[in-house]
Protein backbone atom coordinates (compact mmCIF):
# COMPACT_ATOMS: atom_id res chain seq x y z
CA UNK A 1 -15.79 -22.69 -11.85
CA UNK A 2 -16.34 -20.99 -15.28
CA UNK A 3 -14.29 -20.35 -18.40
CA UNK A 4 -13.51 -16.70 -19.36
CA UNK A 5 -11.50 -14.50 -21.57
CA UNK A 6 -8.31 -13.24 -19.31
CA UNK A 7 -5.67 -10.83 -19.97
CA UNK A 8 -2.59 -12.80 -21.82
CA UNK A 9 -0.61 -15.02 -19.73
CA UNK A 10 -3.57 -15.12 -17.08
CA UNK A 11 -5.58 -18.23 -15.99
CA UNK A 12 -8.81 -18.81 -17.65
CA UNK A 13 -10.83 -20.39 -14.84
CA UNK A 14 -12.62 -18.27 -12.33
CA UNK A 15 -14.46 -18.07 -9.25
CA UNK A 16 -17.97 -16.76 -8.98
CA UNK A 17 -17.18 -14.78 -12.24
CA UNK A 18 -13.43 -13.46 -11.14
CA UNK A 19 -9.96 -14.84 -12.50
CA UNK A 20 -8.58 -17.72 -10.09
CA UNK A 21 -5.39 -15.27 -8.92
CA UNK A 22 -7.83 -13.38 -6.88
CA UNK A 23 -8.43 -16.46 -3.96
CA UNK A 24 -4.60 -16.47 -3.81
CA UNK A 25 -4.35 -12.83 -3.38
CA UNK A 26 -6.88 -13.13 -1.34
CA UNK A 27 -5.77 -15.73 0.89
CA UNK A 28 -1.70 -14.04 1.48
CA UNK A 29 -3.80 -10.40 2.07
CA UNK A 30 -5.38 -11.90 5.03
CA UNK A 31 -2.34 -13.71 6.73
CA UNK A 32 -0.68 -10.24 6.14
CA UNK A 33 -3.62 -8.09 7.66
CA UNK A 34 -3.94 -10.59 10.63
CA UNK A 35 -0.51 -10.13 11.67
CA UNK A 36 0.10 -6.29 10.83
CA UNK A 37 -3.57 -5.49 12.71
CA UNK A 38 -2.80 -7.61 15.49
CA UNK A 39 0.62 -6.73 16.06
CA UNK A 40 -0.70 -2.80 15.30
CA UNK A 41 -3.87 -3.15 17.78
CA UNK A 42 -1.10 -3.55 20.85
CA UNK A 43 1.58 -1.72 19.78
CA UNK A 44 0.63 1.26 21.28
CA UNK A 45 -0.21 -0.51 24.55
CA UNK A 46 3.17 -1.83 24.73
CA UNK A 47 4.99 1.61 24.35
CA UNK A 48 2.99 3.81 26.89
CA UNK A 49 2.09 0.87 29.49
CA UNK A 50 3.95 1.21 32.74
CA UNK A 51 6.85 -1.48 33.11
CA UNK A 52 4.79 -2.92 35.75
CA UNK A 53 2.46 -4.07 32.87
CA UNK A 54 5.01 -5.40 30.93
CA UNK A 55 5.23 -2.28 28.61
CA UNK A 56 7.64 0.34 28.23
CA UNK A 57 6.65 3.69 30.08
CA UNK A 58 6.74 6.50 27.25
CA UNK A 59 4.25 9.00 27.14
CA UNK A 60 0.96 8.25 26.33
CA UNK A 61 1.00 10.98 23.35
CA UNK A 62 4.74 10.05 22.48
CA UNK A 63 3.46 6.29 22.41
CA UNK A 64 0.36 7.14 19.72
CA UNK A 65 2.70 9.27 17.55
CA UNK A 66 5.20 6.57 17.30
CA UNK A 67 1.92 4.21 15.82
CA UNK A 68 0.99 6.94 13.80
CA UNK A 69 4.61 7.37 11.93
CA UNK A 70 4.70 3.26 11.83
CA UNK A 71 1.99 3.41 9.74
CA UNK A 72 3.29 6.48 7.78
CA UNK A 73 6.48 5.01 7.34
CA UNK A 74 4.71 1.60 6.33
CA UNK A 75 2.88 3.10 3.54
CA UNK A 76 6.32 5.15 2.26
CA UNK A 77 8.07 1.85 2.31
CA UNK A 78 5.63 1.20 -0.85
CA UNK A 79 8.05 3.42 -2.87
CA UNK A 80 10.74 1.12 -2.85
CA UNK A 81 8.81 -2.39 -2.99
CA UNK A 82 7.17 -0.44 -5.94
CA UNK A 83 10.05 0.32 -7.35
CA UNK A 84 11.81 -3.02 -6.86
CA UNK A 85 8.94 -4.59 -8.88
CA UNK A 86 8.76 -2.10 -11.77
CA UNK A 87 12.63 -2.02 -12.19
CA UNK A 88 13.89 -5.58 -10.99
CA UNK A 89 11.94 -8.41 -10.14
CA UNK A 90 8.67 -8.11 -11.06
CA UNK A 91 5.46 -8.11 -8.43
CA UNK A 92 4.88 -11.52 -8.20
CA UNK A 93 8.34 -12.03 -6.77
CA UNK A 94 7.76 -8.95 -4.12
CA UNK A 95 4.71 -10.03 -3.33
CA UNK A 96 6.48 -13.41 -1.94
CA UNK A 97 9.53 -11.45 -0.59
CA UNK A 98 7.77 -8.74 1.45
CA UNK A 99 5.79 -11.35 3.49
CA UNK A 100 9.30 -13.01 4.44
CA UNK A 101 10.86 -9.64 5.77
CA UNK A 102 6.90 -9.14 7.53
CA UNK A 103 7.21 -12.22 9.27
CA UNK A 104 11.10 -11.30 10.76
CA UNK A 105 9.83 -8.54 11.93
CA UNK A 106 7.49 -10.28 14.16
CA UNK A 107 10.06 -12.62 15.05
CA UNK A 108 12.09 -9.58 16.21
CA UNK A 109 9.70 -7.36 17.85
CA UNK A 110 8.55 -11.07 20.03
CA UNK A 111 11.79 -12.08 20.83
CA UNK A 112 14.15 -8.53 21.43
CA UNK A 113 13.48 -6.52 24.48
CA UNK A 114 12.95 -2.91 25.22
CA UNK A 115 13.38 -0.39 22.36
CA UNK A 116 15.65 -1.74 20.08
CA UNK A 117 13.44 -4.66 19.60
CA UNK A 118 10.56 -2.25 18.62
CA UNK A 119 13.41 -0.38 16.23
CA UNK A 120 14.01 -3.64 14.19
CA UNK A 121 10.85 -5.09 14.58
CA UNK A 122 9.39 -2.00 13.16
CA UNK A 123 11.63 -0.99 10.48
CA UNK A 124 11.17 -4.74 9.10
CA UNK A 125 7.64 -5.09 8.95
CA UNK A 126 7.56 -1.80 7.66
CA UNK A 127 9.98 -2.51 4.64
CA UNK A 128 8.22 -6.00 4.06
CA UNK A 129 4.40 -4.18 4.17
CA UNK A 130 5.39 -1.95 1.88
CA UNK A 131 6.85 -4.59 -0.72
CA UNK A 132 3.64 -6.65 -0.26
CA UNK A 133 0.81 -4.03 -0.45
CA UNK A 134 1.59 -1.87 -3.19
CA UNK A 135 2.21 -4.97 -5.35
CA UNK A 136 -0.56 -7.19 -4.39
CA UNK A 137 -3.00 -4.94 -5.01
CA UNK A 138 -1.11 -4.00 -8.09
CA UNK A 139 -1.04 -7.90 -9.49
CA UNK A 140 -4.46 -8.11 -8.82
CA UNK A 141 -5.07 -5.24 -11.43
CA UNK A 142 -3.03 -7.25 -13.92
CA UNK A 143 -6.21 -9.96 -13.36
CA UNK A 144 -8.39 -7.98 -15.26
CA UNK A 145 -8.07 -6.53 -18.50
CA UNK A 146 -8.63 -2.51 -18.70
CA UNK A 147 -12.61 -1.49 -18.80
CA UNK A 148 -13.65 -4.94 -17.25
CA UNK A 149 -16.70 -3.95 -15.22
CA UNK A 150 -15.86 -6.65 -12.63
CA UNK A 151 -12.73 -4.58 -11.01
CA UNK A 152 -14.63 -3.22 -8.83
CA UNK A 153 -16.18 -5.41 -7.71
CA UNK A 154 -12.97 -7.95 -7.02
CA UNK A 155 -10.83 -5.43 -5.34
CA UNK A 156 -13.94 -5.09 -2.89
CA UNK A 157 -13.78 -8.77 -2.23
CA UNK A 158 -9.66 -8.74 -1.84
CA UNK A 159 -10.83 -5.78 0.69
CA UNK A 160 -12.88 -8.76 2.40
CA UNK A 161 -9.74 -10.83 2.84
CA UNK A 162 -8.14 -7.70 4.36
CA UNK A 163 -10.83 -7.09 6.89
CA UNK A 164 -11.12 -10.83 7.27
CA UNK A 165 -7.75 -10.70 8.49
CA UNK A 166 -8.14 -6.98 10.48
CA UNK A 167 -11.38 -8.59 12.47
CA UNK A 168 -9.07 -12.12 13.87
CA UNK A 169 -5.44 -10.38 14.34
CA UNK A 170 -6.29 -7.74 17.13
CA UNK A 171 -8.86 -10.90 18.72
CA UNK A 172 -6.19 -13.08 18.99
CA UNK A 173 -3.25 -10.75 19.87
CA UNK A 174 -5.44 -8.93 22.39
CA UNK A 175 -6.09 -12.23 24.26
CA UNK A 176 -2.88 -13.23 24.17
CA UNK A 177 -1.37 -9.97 25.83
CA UNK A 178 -3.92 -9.55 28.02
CA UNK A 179 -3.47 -13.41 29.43
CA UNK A 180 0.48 -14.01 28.68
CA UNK A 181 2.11 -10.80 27.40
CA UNK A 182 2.96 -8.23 24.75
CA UNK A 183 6.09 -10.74 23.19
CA UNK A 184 3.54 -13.65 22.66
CA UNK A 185 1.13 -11.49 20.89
CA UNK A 186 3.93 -10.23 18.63
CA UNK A 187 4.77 -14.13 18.18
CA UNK A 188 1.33 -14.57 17.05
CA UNK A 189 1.43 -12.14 14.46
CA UNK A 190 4.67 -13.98 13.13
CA UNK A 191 2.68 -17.36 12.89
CA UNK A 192 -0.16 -15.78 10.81
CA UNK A 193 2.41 -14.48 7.89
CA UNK A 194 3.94 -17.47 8.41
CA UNK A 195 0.57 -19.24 7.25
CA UNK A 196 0.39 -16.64 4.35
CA UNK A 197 3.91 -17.34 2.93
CA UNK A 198 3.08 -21.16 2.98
CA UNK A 199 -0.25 -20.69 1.02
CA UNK A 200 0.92 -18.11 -1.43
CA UNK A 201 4.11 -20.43 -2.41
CA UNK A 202 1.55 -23.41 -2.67
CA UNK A 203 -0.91 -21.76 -5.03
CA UNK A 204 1.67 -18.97 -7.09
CA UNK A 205 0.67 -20.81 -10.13
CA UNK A 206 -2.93 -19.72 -10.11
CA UNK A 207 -1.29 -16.42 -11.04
CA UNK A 208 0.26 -17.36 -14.33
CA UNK A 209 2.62 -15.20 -15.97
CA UNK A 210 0.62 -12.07 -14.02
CA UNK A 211 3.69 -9.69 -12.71
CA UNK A 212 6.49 -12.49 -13.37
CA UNK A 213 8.42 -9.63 -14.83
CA UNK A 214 9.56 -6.17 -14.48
CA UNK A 215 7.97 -4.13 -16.82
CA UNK A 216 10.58 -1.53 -16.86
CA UNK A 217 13.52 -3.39 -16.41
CA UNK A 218 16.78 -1.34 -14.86
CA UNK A 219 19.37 -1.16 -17.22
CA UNK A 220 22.30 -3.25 -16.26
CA UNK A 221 24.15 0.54 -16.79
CA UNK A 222 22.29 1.77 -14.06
CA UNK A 223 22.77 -0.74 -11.19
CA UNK A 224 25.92 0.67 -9.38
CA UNK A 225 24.42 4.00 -9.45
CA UNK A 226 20.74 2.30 -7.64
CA UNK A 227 22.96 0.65 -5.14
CA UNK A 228 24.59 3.25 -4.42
CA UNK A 229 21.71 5.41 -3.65
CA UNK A 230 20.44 2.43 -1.54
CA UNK A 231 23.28 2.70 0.59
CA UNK A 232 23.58 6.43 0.80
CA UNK A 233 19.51 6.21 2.41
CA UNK A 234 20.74 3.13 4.98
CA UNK A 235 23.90 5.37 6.25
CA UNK A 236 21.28 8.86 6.33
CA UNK A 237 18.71 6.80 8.57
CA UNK A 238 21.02 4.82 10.49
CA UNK A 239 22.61 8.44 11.95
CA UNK A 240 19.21 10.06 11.85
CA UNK A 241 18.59 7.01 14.60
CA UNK A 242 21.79 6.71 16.19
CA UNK A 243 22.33 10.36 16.39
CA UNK A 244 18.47 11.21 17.84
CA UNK A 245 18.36 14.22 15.10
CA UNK A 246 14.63 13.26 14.86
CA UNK A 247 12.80 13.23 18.81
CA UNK A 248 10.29 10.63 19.52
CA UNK A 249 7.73 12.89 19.77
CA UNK A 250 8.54 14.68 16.56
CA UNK A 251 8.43 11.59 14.06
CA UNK A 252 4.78 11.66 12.95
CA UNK A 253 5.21 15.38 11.76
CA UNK A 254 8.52 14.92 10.02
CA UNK A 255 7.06 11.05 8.65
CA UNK A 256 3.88 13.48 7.26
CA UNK A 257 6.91 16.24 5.91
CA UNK A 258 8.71 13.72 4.43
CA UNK A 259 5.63 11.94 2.46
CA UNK A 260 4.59 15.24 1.24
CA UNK A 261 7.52 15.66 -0.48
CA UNK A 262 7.85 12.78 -1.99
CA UNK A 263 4.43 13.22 -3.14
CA UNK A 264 5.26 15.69 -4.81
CA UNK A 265 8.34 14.53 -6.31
CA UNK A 266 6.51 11.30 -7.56
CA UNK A 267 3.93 13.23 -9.44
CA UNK A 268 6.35 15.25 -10.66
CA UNK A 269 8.55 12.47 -12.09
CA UNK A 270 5.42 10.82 -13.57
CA UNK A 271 3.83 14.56 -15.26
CA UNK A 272 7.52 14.91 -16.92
CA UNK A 273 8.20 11.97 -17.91
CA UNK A 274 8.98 10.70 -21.53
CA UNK A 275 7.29 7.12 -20.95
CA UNK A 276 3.87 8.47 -20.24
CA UNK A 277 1.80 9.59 -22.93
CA UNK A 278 -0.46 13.18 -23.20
CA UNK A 279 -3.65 10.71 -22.64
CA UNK A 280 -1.77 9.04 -19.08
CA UNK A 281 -0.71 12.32 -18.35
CA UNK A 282 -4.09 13.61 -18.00
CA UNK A 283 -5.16 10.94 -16.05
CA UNK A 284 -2.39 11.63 -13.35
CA UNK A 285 -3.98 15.01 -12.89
CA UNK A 286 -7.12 13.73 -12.51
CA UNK A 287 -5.68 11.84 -9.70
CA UNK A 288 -4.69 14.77 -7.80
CA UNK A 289 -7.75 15.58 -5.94
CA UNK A 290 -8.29 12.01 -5.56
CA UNK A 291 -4.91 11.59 -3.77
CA UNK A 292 -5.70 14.84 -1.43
CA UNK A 293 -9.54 13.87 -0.30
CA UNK A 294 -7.54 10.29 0.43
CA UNK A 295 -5.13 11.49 2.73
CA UNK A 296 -8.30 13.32 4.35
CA UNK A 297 -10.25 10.61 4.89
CA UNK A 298 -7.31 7.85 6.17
CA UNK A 299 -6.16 10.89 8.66
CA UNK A 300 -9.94 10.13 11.04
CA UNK A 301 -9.77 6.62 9.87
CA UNK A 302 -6.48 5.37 11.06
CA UNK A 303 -7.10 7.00 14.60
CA UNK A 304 -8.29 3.67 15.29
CA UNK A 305 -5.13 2.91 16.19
CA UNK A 306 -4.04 6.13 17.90
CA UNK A 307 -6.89 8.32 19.23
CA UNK A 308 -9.27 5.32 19.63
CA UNK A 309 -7.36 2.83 20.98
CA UNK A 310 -6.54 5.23 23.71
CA UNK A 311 -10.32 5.63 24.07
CA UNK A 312 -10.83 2.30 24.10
CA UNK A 313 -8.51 1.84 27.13
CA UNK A 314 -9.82 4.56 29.11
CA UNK A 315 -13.17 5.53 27.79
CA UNK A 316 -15.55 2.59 26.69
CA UNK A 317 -17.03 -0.03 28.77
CA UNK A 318 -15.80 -3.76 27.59
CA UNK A 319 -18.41 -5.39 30.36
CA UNK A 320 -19.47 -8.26 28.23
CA UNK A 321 -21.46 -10.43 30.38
CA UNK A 322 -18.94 -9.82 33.57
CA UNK A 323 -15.75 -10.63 31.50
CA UNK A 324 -13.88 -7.49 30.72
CA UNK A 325 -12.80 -8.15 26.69
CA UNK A 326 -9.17 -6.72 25.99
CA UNK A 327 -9.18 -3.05 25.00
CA UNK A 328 -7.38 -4.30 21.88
CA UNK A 329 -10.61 -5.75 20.34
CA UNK A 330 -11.57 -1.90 19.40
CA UNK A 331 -9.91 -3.17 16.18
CA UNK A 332 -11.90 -6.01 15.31
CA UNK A 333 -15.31 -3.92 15.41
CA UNK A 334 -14.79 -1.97 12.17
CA UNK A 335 -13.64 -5.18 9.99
CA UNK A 336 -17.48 -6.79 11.57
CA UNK A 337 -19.27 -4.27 9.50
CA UNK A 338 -16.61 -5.31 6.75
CA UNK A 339 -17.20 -8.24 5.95
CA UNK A 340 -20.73 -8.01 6.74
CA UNK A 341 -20.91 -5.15 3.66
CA UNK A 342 -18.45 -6.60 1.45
CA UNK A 343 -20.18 -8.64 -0.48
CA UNK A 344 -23.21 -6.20 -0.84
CA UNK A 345 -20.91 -3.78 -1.85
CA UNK A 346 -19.45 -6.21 -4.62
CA UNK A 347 -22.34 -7.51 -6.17
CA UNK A 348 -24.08 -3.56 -5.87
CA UNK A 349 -21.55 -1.93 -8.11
CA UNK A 350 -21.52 -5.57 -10.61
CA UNK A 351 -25.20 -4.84 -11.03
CA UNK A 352 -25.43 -1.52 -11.44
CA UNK A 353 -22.10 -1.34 -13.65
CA UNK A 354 -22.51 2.44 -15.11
CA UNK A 355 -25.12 3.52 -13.57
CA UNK A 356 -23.39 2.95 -10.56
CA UNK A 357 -21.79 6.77 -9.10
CA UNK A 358 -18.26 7.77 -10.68
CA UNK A 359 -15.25 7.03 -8.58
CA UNK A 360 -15.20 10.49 -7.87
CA UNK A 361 -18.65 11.13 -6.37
CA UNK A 362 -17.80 7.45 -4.37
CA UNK A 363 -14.85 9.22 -2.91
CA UNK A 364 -16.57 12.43 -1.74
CA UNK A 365 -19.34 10.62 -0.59
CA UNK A 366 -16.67 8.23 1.50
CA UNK A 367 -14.61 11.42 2.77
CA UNK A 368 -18.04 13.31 3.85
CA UNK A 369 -19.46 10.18 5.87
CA UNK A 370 -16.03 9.71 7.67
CA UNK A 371 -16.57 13.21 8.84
CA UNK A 372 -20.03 12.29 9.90
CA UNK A 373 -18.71 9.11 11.82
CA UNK A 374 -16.34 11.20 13.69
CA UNK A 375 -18.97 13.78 14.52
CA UNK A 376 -21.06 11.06 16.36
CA UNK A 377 -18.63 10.76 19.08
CA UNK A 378 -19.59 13.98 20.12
CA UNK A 379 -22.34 12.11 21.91
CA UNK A 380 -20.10 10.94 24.34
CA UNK A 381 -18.00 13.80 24.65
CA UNK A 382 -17.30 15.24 28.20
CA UNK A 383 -18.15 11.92 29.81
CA UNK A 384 -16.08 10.26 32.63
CA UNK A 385 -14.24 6.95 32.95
CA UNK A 386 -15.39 3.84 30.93
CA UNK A 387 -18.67 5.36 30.51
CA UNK A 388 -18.89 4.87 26.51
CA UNK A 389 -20.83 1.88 25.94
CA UNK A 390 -19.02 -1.02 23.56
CA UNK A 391 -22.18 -2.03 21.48
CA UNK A 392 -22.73 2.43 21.00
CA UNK A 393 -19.00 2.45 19.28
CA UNK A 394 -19.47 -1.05 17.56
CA UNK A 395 -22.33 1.41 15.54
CA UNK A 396 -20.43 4.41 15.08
CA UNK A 397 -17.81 2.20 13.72
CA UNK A 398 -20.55 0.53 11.04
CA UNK A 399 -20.86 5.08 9.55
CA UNK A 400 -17.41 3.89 9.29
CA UNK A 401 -17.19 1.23 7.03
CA UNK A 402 -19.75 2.29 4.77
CA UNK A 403 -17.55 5.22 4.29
CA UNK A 404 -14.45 2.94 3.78
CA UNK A 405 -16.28 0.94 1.37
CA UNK A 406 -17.55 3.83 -0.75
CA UNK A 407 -13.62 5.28 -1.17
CA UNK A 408 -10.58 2.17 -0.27
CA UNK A 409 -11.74 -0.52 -2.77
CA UNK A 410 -12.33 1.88 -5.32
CA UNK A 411 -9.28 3.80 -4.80
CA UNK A 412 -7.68 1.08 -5.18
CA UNK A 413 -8.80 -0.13 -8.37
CA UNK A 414 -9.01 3.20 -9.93
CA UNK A 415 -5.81 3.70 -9.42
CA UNK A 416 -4.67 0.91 -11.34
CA UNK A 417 -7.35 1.84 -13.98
CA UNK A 418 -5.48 5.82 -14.08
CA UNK A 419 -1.89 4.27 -13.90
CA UNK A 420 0.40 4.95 -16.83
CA UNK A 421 1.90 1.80 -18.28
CA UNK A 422 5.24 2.02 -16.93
CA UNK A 423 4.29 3.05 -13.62
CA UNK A 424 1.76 0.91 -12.31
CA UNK A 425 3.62 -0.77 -9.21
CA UNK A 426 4.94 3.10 -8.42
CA UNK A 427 0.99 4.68 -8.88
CA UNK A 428 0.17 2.14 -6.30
CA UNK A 429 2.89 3.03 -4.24
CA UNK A 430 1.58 6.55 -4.67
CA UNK A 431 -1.75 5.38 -3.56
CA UNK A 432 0.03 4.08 -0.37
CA UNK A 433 1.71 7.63 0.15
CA UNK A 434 -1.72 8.98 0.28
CA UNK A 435 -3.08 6.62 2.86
CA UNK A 436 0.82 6.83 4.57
CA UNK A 437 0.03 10.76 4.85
CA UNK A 438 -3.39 9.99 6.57
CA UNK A 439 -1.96 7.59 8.80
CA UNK A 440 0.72 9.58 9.91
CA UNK A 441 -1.43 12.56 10.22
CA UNK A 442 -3.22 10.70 12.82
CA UNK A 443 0.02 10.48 14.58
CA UNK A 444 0.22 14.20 14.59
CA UNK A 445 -3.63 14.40 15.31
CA UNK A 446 -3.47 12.52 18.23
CA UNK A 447 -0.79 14.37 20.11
CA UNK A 448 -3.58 16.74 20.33
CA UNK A 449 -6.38 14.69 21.90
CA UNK A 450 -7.24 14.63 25.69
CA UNK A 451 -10.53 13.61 27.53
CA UNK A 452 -10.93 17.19 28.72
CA UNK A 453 -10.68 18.36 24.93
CA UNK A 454 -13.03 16.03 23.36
CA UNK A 455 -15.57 18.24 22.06
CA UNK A 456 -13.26 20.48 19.75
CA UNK A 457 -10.77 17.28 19.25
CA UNK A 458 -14.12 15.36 17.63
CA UNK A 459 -15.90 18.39 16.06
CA UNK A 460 -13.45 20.25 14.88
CA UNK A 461 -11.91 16.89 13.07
CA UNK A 462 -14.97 15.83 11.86
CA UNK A 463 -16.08 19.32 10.41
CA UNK A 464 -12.34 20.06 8.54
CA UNK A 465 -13.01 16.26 6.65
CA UNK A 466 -16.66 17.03 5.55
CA UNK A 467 -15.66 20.35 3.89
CA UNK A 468 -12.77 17.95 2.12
CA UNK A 469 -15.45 16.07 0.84
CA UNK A 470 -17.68 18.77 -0.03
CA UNK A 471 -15.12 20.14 -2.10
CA UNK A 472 -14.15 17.20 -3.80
CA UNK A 473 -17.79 16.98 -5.02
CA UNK A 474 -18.16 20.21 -6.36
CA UNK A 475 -14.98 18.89 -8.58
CA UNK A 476 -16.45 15.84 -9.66
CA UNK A 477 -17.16 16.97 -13.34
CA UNK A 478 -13.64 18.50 -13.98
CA UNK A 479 -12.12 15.06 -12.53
CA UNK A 480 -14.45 13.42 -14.68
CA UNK A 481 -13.54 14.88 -17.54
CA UNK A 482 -9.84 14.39 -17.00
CA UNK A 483 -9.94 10.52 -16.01
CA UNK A 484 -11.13 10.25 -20.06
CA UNK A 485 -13.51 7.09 -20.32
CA UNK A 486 -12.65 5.42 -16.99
CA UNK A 487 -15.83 5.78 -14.90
């Protein structure tokens, strides 16, 4: 450990150069990713197995929509855990809070059958995700002060933590479904945020005074009218539900509608708004085409859990050695390359500091090798039963972790860096819509895929993302411009 100059109310010791908070972050991020991915990784298995296999018997494309507006509505959850921080109790606190609702969830989806035990199980984790992720990533920006060259360089080793957690959940979860059933692997997931919660409550005072308090308190004025628009949202989704206004099959597009238009709304609120200054305000533009290539680039990636998990099942050959691995462990391939590249990544953009690309050019260059990555199935395309060799997807999956390391880190901790004061937990909810609107456009995406279609599902995909990225290059220097100083 070394002693360094911290923002106020921050510990002074570090770890290999970063503020102490980071390990705890650190630590709670991986309990959270173990569970979500490993509860995630099955999910879809669960809802289109046959009843014989102890799942439930919906339509395969029903079954991958459903995961696809989880993960939207996951990432629009961030709103309100954003907002809870910002307004009421600060991030530190939701950051503790979120993992408790998480970890209910899994209790619920393990121990309620049928439907209505995926309902609550899903609506929980999603509310408690959404609390924890906007606002520990958000609390980990409060680490450093503005212009501190090391940023970068810890949000990529939080994103090792993450992917730490992404590469065990699905392994364990997947073994445990494929050997005992769906419900234990849901239990499993429980037990892992359970594990978080504990260390996170042991070590909260590496954090210090970092997000103890709201920074933009609610005026005591303005409760009853909060509350009341709280319960007005309960009653509208509870008969949204009840009533079936909203199909199965149509949830990932109106999920995608929905964070669209909040989108929207949030940049509106934040352009017009009398708290943020002319300089902020130009840095909230500049995050607009950031925001858009983002939603690009998480609509391929998330079809891990859509698209490729139902290519996993049917498509690639899990032969390892004579055992047949659980289809599950697709999930656990990507996070290999992970945590493999983490730490390259980390200490690449320490050393080269500002010589290192500008976020901007990192993002296109992320956006146009997802594209790429997708492309490379094409290789495979047209083939028949579990033709696609494991080890063959374990390297497409490598084009795409570079390409998630060149754009999620760094989104992440630019958008912290382009965050007006008194909306930083809400601009990382707004990062979250992003990814939300990528996630649940795989939803929507995958509806669309079919073995006999692979060819134009994987090209045409792949081709739409690259010109994303292309574009988003060729606006580099106007986004440059606009994010004033921050490189």
């Amino acid at each position: 450990m070394t002693e360094t100059v911290q923002p106020s109310g921050v510990p002074s010791r570090t770890v290999f150069g970063h503020p102490i908070g980071l390990t705890n972050l650190f630590g709670v991020e991986l309990w959270e990713r173990f569970s979500f991915y490993g509860m995630l990784l099955i999910l879809g298995y669960y809802l289109y197995y046959s009843l014989d296999q102890g799942g439930l018997g919906l339509p395969q494309a029903t079954a991958t929509g459903i995961v696809g507006a989880y993960g939207g509505t996951v990432y629009l959850s961030t709103v309100l855990g954003g907002w809870l921080a910002d307004r009421v109790l600060g991030m530190e606190r939701m950051v503790f809070y979120g993992g408790v609702v998480v970890m209910l969830g899994h209790l619920a989806l393990a121990v309620l059958p049928g439907l209505s035990g995926v309902a609550v199980g899903l609506v929980l984790v999603a509310l408690g995700s959404g609390a924890l992720k906007a606002n520990a990533s958000s609390l980990l920006g409060t680490l450093y002060a503005k212009g501190d060259p090391r940023a970068d360089g810890g949000f990529t080793l939080f994103y090792l933590g993450i992917n730490l957690g992404a590469f065990v959940g699905p392994l364990v979860t997947g073994l445990l479904q494929d050997n005992i059933g769906f419900h234990v692997g849901f239990g499993a997931a429980a037990v892992g945020m359970a594990l978080g919660l504990a260390q996170y409550a042991a070590f909260r005072r590496n954090l210090g005074t970092a997000g103890k308090h709201a920074p933009n308190p609610l005026p005591a004025s303005a409760r009853p009218k909060a509350i009341g628009i709280g319960i007005a949202i309960v009653v509208v989704l509870a008969v949204v539900v009840f009533t079936e206004v909203v199909t199965l099959a149509a949830l990932p597009r109106v999920i995608s509608v929905v964070l669209v238009l909040a989108s929207i709304a949030y940049f509106a609120t934040m352009l017009a708004s009398p708290k943020v200054t002319d300089s902020e305000r130009t840095k909230v533009r500049a995050y607009i085409p950031l925001f858009i290539a983002n939603a690009a680039f998480w609509s391929l990636f998330q079809q891990i859990f859509t698209v490729l998990a139902v290519y996993s099942d049917e498509r690639m050959n899990w032969n390892i050695f004579g055992w047949t691995a659980p289809s599950s462990w697709i999930g656990s391939l990507e996070p290999i390359w992970i945590i493999i590249l983490s730490p390259v990544f980390a200490a690449m953009w320490t050393r080269l500091d500002r010589r290192a690309p500008s976020t901007p050019r990192k993002f296109a260059y992320g956006v146009i090798g997802m594209g790429v990555a997708f492309l490379a199935f094409l290789i495979f395309a047209g083939g028949t039963g579990r033709s696609t060799p494991a080890i063959a997807v374990l390297v497409i999956l490598g084009l795409f972790a570079v390409s998630e390391l060149m754009l999620s880190p760094i989104g992440l901790s630019v958008t912290t860096k382009l965050a007006p004061e008194s909306f930083r937990a809400q601009m990382m909810a707004l990062y979250f819509f992003s990814v939300g609107l990528g996630t649940s456009l795989s939803g929507v995406l995958a509806q669309f895929y079919s073995v006999d279609s692979e060819f134009a599902y994987f090209g045409v995909n792949g081709l739409v993302v690259i010109v994303v990225g292309l574009l988003l290059l060729a606006l580099t220097p106007w986004i440059s411009r606009h994010m004033e100083g921050v490189h």
